[in-house]
C-alpha atoms as a PDB file:
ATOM      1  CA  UNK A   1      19.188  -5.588 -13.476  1.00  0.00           C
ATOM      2  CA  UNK A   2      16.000  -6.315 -11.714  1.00  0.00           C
ATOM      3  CA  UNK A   3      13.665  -3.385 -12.076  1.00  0.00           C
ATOM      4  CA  UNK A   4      13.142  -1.059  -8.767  1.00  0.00           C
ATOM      5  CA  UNK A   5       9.226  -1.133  -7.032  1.00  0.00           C
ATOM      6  CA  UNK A   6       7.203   1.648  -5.777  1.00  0.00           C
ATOM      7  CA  UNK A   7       4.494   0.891  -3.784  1.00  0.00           C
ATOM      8  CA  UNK A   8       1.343   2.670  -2.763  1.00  0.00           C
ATOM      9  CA  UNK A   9      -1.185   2.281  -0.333  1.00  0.00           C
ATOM     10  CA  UNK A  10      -4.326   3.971  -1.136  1.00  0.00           C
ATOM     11  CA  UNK A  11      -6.353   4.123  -4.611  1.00  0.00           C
ATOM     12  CA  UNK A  12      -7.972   7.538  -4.137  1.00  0.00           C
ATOM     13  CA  UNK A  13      -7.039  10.635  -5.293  1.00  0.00           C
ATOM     14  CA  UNK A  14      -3.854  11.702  -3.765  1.00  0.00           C
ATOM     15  CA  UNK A  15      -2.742   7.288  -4.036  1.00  0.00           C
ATOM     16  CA  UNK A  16      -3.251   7.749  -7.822  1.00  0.00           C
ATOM     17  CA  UNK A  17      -1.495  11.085  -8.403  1.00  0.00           C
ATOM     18  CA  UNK A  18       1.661   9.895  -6.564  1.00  0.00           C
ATOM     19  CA  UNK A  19       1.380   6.567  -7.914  1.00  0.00           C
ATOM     20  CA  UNK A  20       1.063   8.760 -11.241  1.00  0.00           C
ATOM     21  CA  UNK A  21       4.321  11.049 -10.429  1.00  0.00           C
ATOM     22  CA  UNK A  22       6.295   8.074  -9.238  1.00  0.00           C
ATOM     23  CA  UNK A  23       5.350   4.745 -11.429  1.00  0.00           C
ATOM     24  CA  UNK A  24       6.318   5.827 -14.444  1.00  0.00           C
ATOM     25  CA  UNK A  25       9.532   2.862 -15.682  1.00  0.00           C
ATOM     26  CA  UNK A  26       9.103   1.473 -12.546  1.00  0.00           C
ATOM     27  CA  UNK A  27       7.026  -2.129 -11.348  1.00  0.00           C
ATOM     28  CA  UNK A  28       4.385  -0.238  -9.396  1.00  0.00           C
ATOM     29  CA  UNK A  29       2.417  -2.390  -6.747  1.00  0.00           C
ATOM     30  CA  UNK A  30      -1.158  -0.139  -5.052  1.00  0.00           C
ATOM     31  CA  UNK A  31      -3.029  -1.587  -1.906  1.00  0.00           C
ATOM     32  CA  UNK A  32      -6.523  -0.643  -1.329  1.00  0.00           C
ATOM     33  CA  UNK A  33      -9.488  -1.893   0.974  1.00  0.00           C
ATOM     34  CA  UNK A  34     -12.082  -0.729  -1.554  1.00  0.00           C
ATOM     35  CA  UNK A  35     -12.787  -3.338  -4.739  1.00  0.00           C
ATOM     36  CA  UNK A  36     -14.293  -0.660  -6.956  1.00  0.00           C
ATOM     37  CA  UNK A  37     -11.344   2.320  -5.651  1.00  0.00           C
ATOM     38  CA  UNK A  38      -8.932  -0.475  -6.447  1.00  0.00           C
ATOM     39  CA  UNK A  39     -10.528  -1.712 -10.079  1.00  0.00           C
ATOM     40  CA  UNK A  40     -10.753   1.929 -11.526  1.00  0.00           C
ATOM     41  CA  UNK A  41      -7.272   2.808 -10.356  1.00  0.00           C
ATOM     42  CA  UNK A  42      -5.925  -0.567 -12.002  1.00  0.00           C
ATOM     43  CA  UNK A  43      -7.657   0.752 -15.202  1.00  0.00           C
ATOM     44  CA  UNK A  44      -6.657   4.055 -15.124  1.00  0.00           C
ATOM     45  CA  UNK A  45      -3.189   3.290 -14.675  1.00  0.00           C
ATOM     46  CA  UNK A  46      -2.759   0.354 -17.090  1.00  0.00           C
ATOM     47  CA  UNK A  47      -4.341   2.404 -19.747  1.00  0.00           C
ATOM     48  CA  UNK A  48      -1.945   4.619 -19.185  1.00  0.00           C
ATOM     49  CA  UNK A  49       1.175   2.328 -20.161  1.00  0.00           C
ATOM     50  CA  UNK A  50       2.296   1.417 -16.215  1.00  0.00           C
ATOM     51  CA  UNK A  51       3.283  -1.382 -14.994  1.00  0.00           C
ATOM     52  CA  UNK A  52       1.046  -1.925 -11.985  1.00  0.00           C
ATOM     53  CA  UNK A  53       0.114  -4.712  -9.582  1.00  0.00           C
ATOM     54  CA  UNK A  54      -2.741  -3.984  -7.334  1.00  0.00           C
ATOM     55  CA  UNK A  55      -4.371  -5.958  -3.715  1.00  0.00           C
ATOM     56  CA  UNK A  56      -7.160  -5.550  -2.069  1.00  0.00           C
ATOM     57  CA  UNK A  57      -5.430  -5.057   1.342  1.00  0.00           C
ATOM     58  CA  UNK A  58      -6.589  -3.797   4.872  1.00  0.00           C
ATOM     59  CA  UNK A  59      -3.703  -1.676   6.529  1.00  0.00           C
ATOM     60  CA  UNK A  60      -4.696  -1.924  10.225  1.00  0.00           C
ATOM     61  CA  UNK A  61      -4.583  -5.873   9.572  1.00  0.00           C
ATOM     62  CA  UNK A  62      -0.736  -6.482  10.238  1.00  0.00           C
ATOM     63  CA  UNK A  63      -0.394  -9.537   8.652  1.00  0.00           C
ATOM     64  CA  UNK A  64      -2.570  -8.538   5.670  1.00  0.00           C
ATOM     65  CA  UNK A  65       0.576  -5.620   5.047  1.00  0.00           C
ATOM     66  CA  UNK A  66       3.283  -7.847   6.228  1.00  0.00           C
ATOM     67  CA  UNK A  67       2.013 -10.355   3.431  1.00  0.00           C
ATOM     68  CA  UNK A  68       1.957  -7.247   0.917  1.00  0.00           C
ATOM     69  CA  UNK A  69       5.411  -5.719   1.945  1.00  0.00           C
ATOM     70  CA  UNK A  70       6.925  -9.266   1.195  1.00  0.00           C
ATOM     71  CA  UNK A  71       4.774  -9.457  -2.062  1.00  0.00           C
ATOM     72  CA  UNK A  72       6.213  -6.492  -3.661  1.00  0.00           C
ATOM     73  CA  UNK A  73       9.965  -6.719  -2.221  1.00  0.00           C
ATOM     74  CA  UNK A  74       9.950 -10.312  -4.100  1.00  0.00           C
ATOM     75  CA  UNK A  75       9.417  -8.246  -7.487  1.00  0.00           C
ATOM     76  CA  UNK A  76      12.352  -6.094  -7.245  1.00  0.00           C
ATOM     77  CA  UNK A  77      14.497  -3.380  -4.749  1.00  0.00           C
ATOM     78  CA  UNK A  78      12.003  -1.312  -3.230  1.00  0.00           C
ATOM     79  CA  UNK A  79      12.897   2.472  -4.301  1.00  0.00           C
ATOM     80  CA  UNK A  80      10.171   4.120  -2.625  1.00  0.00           C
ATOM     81  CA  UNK A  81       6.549   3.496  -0.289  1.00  0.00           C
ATOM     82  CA  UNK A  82       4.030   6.206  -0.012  1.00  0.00           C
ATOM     83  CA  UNK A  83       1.620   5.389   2.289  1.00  0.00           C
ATOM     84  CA  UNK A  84      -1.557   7.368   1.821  1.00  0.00           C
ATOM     85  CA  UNK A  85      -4.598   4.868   2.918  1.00  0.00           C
ATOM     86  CA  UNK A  86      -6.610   6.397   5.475  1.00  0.00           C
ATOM     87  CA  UNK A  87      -9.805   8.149   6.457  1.00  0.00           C
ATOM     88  CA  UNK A  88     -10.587  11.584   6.617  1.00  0.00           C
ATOM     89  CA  UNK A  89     -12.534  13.526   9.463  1.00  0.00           C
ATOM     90  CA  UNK A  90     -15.669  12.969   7.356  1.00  0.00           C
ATOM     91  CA  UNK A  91     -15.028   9.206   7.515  1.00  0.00           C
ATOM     92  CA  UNK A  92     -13.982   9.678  11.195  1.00  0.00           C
ATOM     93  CA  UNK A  93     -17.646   9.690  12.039  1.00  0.00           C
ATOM     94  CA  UNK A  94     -17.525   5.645  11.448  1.00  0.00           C
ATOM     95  CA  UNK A  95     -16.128   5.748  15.371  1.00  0.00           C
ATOM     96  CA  UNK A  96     -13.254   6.581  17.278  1.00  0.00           C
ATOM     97  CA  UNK A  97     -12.275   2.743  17.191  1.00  0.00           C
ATOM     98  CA  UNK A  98     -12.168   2.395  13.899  1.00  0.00           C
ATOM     99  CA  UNK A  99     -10.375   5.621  12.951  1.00  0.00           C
ATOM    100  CA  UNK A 100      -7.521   4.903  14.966  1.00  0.00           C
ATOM    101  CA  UNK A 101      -7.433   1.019  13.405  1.00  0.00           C
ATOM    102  CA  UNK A 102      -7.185   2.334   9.936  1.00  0.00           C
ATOM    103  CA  UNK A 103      -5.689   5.566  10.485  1.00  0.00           C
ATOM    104  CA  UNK A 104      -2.923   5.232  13.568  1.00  0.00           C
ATOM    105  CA  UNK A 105      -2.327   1.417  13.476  1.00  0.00           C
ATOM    106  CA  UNK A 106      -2.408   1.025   9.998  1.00  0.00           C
ATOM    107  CA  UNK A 107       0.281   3.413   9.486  1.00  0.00           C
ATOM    108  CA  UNK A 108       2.612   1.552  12.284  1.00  0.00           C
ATOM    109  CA  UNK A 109       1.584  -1.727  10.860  1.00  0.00           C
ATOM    110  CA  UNK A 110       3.365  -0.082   7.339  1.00  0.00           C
ATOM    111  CA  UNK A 111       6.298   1.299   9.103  1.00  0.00           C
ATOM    112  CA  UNK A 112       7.133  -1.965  10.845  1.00  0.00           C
ATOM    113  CA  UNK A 113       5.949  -4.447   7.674  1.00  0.00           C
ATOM    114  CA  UNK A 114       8.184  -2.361   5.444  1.00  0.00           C
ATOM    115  CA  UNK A 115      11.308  -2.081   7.419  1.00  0.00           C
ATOM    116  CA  UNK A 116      12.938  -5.690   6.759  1.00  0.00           C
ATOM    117  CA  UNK A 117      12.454  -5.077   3.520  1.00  0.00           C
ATOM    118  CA  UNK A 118      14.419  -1.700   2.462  1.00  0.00           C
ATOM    119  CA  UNK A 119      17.685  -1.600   1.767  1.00  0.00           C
ATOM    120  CA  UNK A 120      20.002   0.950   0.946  1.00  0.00           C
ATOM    121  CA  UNK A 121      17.521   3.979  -0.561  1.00  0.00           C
ATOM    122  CA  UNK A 122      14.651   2.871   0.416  1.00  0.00           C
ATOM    123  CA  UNK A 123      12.208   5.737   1.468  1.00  0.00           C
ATOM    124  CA  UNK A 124       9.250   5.583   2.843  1.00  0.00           C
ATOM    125  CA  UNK A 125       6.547   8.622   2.933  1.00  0.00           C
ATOM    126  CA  UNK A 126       2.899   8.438   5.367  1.00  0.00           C
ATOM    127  CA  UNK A 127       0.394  10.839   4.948  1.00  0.00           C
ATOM    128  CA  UNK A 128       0.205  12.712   7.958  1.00  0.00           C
ATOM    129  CA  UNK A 129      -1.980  15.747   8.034  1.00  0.00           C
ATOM    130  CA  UNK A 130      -2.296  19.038   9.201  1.00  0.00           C
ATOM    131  CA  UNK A 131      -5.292  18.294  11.721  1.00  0.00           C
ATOM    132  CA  UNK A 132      -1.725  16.724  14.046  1.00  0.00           C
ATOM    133  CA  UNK A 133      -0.097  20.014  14.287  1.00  0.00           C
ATOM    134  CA  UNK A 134      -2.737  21.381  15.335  1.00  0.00           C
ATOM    135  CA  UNK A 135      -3.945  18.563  18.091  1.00  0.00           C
ATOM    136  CA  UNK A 136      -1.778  19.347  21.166  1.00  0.00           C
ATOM    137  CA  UNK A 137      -1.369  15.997  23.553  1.00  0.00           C
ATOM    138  CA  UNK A 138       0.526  14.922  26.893  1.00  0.00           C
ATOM    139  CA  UNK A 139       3.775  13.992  26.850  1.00  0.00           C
ATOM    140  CA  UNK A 140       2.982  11.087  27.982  1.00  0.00           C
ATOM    141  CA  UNK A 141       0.546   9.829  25.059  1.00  0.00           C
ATOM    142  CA  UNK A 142       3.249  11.505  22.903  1.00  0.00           C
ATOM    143  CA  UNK A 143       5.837   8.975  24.256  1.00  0.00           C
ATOM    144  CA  UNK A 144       3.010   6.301  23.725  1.00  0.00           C
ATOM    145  CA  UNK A 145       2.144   7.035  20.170  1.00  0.00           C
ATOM    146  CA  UNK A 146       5.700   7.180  19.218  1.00  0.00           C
ATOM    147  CA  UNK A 147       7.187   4.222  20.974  1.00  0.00           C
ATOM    148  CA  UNK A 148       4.208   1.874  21.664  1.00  0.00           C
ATOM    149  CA  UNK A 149       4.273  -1.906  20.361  1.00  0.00           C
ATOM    150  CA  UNK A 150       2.058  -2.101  17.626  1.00  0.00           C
ATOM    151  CA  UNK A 151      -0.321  -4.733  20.208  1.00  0.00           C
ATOM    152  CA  UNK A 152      -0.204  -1.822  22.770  1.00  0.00           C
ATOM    153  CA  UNK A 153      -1.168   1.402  20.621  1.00  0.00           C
ATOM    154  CA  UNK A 154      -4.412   1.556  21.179  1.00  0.00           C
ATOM    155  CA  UNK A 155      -4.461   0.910  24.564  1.00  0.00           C
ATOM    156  CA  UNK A 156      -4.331   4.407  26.409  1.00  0.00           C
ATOM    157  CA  UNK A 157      -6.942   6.356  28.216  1.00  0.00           C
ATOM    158  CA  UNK A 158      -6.250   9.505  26.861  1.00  0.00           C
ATOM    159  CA  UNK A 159      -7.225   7.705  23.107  1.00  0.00           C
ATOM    160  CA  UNK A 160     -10.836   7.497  24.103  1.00  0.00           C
ATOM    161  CA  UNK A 161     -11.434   5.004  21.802  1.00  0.00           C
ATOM    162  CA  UNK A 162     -15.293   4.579  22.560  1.00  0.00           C
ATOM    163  CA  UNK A 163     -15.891   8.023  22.998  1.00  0.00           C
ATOM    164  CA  UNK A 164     -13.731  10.613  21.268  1.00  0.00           C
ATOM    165  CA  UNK A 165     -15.154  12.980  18.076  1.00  0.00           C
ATOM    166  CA  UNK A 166     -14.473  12.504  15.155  1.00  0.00           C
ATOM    167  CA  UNK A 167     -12.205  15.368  14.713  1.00  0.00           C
ATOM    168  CA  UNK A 168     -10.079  14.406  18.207  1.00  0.00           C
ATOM    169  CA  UNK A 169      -9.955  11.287  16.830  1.00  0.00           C
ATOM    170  CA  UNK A 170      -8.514  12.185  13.492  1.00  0.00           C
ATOM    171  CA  UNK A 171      -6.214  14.843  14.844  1.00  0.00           C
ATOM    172  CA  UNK A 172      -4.947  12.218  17.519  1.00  0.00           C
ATOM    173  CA  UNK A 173      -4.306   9.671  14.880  1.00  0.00           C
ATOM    174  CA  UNK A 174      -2.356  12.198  12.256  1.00  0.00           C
ATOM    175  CA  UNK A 175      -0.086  13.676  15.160  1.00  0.00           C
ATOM    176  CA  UNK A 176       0.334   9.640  15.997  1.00  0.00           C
ATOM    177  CA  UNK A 177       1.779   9.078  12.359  1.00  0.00           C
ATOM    178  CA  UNK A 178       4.240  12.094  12.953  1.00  0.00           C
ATOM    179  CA  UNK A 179       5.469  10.755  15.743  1.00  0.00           C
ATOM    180  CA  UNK A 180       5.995   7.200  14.727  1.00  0.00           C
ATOM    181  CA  UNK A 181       7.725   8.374  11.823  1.00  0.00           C
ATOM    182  CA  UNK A 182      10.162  10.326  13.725  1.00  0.00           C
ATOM    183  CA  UNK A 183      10.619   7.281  16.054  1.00  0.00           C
ATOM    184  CA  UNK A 184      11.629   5.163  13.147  1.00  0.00           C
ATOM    185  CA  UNK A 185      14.357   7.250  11.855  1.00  0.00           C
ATOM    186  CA  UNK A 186      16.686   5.151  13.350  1.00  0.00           C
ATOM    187  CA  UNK A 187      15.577   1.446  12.726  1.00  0.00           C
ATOM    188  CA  UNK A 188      15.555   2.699   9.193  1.00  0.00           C
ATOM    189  CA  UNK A 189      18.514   4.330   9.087  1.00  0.00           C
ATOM    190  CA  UNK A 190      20.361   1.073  10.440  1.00  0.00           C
ATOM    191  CA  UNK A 191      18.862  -0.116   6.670  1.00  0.00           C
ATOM    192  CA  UNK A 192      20.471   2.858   4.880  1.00  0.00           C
ATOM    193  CA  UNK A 193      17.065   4.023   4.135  1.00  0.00           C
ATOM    194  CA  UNK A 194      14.788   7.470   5.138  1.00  0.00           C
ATOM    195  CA  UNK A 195      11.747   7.670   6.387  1.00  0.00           C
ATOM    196  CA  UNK A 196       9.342  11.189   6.237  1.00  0.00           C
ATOM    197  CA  UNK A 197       5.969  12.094   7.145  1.00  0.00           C
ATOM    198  CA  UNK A 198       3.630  15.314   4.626  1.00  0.00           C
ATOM    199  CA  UNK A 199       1.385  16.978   6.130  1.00  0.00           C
ATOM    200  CA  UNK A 200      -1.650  18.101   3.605  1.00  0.00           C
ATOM    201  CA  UNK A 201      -4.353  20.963   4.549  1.00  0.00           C
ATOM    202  CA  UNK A 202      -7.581  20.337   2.659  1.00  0.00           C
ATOM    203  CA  UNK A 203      -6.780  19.174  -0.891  1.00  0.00           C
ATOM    204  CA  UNK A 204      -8.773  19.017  -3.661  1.00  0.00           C
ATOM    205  CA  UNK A 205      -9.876  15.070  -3.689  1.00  0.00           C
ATOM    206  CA  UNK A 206     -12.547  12.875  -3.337  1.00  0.00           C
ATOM    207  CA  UNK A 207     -12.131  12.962   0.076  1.00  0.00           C
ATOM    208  CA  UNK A 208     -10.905  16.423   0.783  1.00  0.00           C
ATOM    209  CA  UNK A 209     -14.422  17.599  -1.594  1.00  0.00           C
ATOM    210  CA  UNK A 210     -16.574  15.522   0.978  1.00  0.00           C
ATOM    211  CA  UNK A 211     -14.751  17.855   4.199  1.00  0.00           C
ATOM    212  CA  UNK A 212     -16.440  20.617   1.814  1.00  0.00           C
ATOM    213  CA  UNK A 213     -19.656  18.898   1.820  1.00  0.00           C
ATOM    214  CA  UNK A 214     -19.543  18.187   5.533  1.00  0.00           C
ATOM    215  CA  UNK A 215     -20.711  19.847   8.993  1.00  0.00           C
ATOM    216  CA  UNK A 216     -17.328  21.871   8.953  1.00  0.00           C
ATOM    217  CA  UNK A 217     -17.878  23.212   5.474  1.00  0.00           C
ATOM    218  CA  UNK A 218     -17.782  26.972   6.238  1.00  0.00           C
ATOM    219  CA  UNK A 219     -15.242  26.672   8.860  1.00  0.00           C
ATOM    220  CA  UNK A 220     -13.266  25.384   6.148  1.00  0.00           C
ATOM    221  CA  UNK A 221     -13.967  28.139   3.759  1.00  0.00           C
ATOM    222  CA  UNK A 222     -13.418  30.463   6.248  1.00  0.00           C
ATOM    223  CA  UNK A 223     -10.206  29.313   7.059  1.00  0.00           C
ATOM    224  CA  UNK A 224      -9.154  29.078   3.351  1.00  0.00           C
ATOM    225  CA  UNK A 225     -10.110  32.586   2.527  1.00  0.00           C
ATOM    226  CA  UNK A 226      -7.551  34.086   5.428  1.00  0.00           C
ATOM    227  CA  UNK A 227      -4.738  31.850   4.102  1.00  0.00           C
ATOM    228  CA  UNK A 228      -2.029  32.947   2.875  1.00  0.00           C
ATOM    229  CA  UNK A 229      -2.670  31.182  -0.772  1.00  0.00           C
ATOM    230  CA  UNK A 230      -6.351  31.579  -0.047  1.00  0.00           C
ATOM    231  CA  UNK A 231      -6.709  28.436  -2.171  1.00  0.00           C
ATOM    232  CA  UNK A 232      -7.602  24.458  -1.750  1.00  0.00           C
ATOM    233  CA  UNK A 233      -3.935  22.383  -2.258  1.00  0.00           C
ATOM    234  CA  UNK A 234      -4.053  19.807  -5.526  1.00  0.00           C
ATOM    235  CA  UNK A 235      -2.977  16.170  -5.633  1.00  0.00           C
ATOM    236  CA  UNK A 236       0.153  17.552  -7.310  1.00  0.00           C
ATOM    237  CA  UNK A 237       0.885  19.838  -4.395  1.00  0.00           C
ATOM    238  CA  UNK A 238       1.509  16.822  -2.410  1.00  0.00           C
ATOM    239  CA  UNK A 239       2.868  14.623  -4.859  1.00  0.00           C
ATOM    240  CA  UNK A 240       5.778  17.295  -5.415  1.00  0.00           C
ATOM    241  CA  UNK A 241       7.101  17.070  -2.209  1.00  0.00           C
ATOM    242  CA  UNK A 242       6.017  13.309  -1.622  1.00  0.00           C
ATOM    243  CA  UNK A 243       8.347  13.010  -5.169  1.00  0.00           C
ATOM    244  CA  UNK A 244      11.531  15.280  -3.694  1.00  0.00           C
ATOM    245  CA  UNK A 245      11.134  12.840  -0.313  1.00  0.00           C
ATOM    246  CA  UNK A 246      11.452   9.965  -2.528  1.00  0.00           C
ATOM    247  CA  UNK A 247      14.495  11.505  -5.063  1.00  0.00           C
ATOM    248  CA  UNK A 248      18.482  11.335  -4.419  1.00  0.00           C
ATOM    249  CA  UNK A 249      17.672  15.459  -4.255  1.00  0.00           C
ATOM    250  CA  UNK A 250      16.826  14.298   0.109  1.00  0.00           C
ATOM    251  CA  UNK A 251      19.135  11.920   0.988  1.00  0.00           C
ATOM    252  CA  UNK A 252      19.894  13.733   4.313  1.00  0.00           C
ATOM    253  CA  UNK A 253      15.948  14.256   5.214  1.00  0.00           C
ATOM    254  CA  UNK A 254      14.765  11.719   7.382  1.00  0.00           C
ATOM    255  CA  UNK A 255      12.803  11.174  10.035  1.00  0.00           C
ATOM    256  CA  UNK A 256      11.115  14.641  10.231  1.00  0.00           C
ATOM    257  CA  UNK A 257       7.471  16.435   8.367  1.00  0.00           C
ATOM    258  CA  UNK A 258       7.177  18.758   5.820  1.00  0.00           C
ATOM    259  CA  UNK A 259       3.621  20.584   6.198  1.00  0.00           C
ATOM    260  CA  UNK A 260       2.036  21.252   2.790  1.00  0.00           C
ATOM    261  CA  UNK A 261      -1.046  23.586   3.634  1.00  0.00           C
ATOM    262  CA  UNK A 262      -0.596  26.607   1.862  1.00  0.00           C
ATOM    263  CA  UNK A 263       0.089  28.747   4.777  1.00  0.00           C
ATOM    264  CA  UNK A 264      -2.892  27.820   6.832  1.00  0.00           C
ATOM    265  CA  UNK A 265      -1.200  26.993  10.518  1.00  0.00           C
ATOM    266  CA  UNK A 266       0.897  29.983  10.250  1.00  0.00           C
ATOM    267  CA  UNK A 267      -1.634  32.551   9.703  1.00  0.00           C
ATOM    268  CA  UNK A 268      -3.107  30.643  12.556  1.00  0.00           C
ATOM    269  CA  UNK A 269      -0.164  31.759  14.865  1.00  0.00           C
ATOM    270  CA  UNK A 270       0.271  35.496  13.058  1.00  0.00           C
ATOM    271  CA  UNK A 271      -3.309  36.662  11.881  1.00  0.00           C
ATOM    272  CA  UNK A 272      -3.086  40.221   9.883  1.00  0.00           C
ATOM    273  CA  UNK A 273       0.550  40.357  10.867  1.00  0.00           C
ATOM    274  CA  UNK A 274       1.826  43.510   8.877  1.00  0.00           C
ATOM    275  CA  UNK A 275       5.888  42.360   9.794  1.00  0.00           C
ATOM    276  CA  UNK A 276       8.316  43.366   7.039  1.00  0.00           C
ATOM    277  CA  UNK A 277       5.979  45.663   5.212  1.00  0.00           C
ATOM    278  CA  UNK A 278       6.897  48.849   3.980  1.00  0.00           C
ATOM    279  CA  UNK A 279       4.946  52.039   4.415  1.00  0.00           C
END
């Protein structure tokens, strides 16, 4: 029986904890842009006893992902993808242009390079974020994000892609992924296989501890301490739900995204709301 794959795109933090919850007895195949993110992930891992397989591969390159996709189907059926190669809103500041590339294209490019390659149980998680329920957009960008060739997606006006912040840009991009996941629920249900979008807040990573660091740092902390948790999320907080996504235990979840931010967006909508308390 040929053994099943799991692939992962992204070495950093929240890439090697899912890789982590999901690799174990399985042929595990990572793509990453960075050469040293890539080399200590390969290290850490193999030390570890998996069986992993990792390319240095740039996700808003199509054919670079298309090449990958076909790479790790040859090895074996393909159980589950987690796509979690990005930037965050710190990283955003490298440009509008760019963010989108990496961030909104890259995640199409891995919903379309995937799909001839599933089969029957194939699921496939992206990394949304919470920064896209919180970006409200037209309709008509909506219908463009979702539906959009791949060669067309970043040609819009609304995108601003010489102009926008970093934090429109980001937000844009993540609510971009939701929607193009949503869209795809049917292409990859005519495989017999799911496809969901997660939605972190700020998690405790490499990345998420640079947000900290940032511009935005006591907005953040701010907005932790009247959270419901009133804590930062952990790579396991996501992996949890990115595992359960991936597990017979959702077979009839598809096409929809499960927001992991420890209550921040709803105390958003009901501040100090005293409903269902007893005197």
């Amino acid at each position: 029986m040929a053994q099943r794959v799991i692939v992962v795109t992204g070495a950093g933090g929240l890439g090697l904890a899912i890789a982590r919850r999901l690799g174990s007895g399985r042929r595990l195949f990572m793509a990453e842009f960075s050469d040293q993110a890539l080399d200590n992930a390969r290290t850490s891992l193999r030390d570890s006893g998996y069986d992993v397989e990792c390319h240095l591969v740039d996700v808003s390159n199509y054919q670079a992902v298309e090449d990958f996709a076909r790479l790790a189907a040859a090895a074996g059926p393909l159980e589950s993808i987690v796509h979690t190669a990005g930037v965050g809103v710190a990283g955003a500041a490298m440009g509008p242009r760019k963010t989108y590339e990496i961030n909104l294209l890259g995640t199409a490019n891995v919903v379309d390079a995937f799909l001839p390659f599933a089969t029957r149980g194939t699921s496939l998680v992206c990394i949304a974020s919470l920064a896209g329920h919180s970006t409200s957009l037209s309709q008509e960008l909506e219908r463009h994000l979702a539906t959009a060739p791949r060669d067309q997606l970043l040609f819009h006006e609304e995108l601003d892609v010489d102009a926008a912040s970093p934090m429109q840009s980001y937000g844009i991009a993540k609510r971009g992924n939701q929607l193009r996941v949503a869209a795809a629920a049917s292409s990859w249900g005519a495989k017999g296989a799911r496809i969901n979008s997660v939605s972190p807040g700020l998690i405790y990573t490499p990345m998420g501890q640079r947000e900290l660091e940032g511009s935005s740092a006591a907005q953040i902390q701010a907005t932790i301490s009247t959270s419901p948790m009133q804590r930062i999320g952990t790579p396991d907080d996501v992996g949890s739900v990115v595992a359960f996504l991936c597990g017979p235990e959702s077979s009839y979840i598809t096409g929809t995204d499960i927001l992991i931010d420890g209550g921040v967006l709803s105390a958003q909508f009901w501040p100090h709301s005293n409903l269902g308390t007893v005197e």
